[in-house]
N, C-alpha and C. Protein backbone atom coordinates (compact mmCIF):
# COMPACT_ATOMS: atom_id res chain seq x y z
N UNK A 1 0.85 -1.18 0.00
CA UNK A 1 0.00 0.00 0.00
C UNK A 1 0.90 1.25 0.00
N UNK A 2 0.32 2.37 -1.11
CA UNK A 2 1.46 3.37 -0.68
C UNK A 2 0.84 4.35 0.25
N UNK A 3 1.84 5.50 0.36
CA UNK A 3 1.35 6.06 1.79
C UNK A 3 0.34 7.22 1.44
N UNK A 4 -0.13 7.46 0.33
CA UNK A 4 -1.00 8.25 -0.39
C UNK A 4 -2.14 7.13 0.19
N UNK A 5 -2.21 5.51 -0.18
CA UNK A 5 -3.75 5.07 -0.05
C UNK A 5 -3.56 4.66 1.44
N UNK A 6 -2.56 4.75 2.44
CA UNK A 6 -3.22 4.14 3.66
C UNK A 6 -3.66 6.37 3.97
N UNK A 7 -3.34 7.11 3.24
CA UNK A 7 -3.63 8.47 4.39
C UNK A 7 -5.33 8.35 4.07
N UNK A 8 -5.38 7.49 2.04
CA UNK A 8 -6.89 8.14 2.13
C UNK A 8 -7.78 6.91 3.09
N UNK A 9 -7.35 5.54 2.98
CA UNK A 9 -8.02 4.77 4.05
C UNK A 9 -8.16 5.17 5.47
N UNK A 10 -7.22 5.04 6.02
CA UNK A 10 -7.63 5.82 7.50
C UNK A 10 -8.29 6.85 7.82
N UNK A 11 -7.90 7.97 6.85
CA UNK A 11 -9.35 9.11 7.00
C UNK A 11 -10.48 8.85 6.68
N UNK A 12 -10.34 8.23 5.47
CA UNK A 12 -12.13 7.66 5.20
C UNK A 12 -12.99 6.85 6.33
N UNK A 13 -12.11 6.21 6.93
CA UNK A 13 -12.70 5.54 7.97
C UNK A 13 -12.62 6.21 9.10
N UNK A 14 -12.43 6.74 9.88
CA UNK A 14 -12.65 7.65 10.40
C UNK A 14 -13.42 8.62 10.68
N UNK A 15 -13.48 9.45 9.51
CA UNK A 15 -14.47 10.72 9.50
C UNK A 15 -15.48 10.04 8.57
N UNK A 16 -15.01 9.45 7.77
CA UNK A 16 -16.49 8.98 6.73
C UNK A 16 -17.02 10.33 6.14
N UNK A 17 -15.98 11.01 5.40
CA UNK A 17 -15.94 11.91 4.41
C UNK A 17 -17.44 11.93 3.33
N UNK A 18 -17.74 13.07 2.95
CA UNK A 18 -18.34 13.24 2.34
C UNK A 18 -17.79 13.52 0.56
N UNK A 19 -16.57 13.97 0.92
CA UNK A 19 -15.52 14.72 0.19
C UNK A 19 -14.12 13.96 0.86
N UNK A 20 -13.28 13.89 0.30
CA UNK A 20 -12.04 13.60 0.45
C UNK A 20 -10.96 12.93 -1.01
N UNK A 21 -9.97 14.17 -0.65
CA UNK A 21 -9.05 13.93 -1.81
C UNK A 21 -7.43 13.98 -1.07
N UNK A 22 -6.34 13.19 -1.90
CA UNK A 22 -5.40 13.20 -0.83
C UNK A 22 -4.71 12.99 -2.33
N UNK A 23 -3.63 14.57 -2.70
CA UNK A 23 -3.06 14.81 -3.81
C UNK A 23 -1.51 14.45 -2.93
N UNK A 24 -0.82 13.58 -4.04
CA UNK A 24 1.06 13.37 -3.65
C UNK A 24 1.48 14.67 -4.26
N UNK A 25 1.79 15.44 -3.36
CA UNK A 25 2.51 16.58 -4.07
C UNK A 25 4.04 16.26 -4.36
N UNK A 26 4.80 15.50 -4.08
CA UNK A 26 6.11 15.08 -3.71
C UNK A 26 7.07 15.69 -5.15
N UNK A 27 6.46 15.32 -6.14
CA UNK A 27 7.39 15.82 -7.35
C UNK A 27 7.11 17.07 -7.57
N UNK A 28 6.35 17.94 -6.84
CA UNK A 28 6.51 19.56 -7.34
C UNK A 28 8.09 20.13 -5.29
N UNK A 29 8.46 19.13 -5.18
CA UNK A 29 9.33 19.69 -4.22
C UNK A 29 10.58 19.05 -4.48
N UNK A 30 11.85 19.42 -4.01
CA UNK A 30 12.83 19.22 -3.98
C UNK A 30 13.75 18.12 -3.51
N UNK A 31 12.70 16.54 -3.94
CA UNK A 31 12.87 15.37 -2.83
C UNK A 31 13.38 14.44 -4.31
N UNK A 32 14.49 13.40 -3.81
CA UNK A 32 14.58 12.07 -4.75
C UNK A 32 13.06 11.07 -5.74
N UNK A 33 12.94 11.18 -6.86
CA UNK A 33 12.38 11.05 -7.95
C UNK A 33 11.83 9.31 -6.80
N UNK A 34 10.07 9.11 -7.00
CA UNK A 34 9.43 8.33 -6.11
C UNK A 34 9.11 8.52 -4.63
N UNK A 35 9.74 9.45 -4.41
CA UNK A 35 9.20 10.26 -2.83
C UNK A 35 7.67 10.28 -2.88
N UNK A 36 7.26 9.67 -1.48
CA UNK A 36 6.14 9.74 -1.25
C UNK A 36 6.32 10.65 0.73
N UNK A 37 6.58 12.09 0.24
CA UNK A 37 6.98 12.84 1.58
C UNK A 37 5.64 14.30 1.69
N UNK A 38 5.24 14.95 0.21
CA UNK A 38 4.37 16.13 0.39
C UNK A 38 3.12 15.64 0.28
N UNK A 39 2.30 15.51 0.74
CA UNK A 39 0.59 15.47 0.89
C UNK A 39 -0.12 17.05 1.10
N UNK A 40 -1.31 16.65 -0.04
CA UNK A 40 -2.94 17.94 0.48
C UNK A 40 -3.49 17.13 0.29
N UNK A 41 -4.63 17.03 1.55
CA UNK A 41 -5.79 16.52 1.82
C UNK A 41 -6.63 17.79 1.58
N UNK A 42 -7.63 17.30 1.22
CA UNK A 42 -9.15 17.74 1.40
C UNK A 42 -10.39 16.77 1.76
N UNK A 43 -10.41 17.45 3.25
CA UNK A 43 -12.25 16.35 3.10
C UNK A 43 -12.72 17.02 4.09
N UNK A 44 -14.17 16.82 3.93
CA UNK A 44 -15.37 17.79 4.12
C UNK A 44 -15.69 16.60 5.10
N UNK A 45 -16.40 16.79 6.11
CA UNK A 45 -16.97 16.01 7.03
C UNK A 45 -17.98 16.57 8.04
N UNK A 46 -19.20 15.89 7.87
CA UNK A 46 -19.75 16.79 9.32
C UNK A 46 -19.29 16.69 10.58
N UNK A 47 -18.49 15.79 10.81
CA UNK A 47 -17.81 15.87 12.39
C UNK A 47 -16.97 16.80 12.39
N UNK A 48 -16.79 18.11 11.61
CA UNK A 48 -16.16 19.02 11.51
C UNK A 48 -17.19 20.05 12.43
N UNK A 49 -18.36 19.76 11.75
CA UNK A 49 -19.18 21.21 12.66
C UNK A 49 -19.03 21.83 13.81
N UNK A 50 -19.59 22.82 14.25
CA UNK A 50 -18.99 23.30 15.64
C UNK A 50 -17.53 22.96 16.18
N UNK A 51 -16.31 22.97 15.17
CA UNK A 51 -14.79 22.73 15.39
C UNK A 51 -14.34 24.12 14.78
N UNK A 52 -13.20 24.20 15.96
CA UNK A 52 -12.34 24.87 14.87
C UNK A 52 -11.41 24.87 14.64
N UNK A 53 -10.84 25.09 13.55
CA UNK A 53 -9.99 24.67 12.58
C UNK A 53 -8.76 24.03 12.82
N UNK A 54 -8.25 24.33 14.10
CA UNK A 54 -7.23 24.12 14.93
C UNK A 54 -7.85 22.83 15.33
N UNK A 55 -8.89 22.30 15.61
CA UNK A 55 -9.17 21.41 16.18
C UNK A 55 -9.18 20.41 14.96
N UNK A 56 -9.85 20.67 14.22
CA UNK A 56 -9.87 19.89 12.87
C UNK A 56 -8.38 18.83 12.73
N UNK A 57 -7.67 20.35 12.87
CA UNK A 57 -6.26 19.85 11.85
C UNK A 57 -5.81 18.72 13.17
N UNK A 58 -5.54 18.88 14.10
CA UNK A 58 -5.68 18.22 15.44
C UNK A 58 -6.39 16.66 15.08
N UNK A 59 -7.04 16.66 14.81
CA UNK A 59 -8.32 15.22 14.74
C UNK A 59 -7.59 14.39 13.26
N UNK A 60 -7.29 15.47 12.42
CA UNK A 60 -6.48 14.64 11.34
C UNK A 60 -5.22 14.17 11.50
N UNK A 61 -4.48 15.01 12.31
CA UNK A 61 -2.92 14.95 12.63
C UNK A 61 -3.02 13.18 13.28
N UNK A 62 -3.73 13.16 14.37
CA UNK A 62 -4.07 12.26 15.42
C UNK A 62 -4.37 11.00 14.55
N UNK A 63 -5.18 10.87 13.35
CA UNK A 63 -5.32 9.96 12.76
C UNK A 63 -4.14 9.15 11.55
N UNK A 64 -3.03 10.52 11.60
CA UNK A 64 -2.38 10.28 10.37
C UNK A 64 -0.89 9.90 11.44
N UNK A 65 -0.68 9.88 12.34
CA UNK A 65 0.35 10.01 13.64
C UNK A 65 1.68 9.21 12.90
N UNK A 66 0.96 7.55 12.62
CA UNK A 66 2.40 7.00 12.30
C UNK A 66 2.63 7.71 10.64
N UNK A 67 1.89 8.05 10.01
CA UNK A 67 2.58 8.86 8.85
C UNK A 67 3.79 10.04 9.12
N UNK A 68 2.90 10.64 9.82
CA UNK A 68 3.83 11.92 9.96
C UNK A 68 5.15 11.39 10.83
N UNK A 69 5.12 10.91 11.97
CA UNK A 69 6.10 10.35 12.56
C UNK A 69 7.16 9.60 11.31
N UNK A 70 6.72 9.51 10.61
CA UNK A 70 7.89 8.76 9.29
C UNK A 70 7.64 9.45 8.12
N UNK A 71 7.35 8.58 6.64
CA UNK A 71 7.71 8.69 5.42
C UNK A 71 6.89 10.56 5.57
N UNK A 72 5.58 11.24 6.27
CA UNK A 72 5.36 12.57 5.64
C UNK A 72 6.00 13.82 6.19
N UNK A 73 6.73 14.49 5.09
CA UNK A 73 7.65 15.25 5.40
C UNK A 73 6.57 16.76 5.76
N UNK A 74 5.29 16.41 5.03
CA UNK A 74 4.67 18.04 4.74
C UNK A 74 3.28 17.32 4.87
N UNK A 75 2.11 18.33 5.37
CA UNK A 75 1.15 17.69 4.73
C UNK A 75 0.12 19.05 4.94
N UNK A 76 -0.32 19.40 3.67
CA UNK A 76 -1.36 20.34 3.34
C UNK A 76 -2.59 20.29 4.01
N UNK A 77 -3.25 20.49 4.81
CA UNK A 77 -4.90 20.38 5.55
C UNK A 77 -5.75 21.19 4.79
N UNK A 78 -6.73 20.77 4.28
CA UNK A 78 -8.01 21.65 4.37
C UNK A 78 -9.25 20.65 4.67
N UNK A 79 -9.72 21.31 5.52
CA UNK A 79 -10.50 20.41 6.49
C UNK A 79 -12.06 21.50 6.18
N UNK A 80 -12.90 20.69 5.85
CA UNK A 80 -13.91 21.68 5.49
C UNK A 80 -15.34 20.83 6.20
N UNK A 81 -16.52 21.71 7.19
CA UNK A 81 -17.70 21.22 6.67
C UNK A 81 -18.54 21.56 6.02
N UNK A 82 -19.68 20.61 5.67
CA UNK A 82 -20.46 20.63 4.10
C UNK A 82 -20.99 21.82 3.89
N UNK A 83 -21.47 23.05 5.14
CA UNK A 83 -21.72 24.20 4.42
C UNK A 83 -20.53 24.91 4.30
N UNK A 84 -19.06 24.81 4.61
CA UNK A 84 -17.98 25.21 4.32
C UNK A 84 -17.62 24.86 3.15
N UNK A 85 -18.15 24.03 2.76
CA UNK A 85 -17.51 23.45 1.44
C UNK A 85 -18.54 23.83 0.03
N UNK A 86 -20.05 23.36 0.35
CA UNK A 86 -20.68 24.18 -0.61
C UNK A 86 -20.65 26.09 -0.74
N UNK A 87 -19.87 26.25 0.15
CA UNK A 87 -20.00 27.88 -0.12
C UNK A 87 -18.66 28.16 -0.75
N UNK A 88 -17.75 27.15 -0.93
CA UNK A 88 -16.55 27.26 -1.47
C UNK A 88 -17.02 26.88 -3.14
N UNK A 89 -17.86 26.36 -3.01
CA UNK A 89 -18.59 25.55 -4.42
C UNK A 89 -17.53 24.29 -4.41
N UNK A 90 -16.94 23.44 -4.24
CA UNK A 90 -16.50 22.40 -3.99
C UNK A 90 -14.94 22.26 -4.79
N UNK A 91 -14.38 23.62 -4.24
CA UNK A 91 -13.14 24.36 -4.41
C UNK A 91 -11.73 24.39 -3.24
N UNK A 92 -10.75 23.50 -3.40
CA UNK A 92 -9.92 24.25 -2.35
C UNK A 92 -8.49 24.61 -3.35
N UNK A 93 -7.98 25.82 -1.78
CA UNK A 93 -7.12 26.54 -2.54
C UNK A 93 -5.76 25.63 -2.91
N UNK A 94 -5.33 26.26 -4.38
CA UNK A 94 -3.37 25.38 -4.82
C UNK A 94 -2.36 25.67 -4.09
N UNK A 95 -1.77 24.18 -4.14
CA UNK A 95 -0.52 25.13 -2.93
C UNK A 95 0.32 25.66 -3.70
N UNK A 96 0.95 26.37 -2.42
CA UNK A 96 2.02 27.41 -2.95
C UNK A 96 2.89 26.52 -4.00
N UNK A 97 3.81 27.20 -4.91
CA UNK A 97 5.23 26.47 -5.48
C UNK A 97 6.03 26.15 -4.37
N UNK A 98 6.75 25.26 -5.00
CA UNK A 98 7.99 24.80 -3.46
C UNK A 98 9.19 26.11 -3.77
N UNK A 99 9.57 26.43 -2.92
CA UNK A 99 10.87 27.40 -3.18
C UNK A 99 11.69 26.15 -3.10
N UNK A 100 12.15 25.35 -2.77
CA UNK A 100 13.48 24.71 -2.50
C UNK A 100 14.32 24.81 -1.18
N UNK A 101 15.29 23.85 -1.10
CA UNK A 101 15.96 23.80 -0.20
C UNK A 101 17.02 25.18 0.18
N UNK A 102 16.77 25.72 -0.98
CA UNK A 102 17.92 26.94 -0.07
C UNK A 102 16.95 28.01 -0.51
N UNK A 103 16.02 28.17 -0.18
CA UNK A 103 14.63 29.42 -0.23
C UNK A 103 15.47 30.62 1.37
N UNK A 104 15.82 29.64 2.30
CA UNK A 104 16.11 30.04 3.11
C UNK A 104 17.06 30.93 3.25
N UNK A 105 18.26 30.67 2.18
CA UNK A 105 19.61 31.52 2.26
C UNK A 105 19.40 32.61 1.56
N UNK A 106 18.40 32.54 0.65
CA UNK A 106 18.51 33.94 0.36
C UNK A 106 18.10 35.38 0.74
């Protein structure tokens, strides 16, 4: 299993998404060619309601634990519920470009 389908299995089970997408960003960053290290999620859930956002990302972190603890170097959140998400029209935002490893020195 790669680590793209256990992030979307465990969330699906979990929240039982209404919405959920889980993009490998890994080749728009500065990592060895088959890196499975940048993740964006998106999923809409009503166990989102009355949360906020901080809490959200919290409830996903918690579910994704042994990921991040290893192979995910990054991982994009957008955590939406269903009237958060139909008022987005069923839109989330692109991530930034990667600057690279020396974004920093300059």
């Amino acid at each position: 299993m790669t680590v793209r389908e256990s992030i979307e299995t465990k969330l699906a089970g979990a929240f039982e998404p209404l919405h959920l997408t889980v993009d490998d960003e890994s080749s728009n960053h500065n990592v060895p060619a088959g890196s499975e290290s940048h993740f964006k999620v998106v999923i809409v859930a009503e166990c989102f309601d009355d949360r906020r956002l901080l809490d959200r990302h919290r409830m996903v972190n918690a579910v994704l634990e042994q990921e991040l603890a290893g192979p995910v170097h990054a991982l994009a959140l957008h955590t939406y519920t269903p009237g958060d998400w139909k008022t987005r029209f069923g839109d989330a935002p692109m991530s930034p470009p990667c600057l690279g490893g020396s974004a920093s020195e300059s």
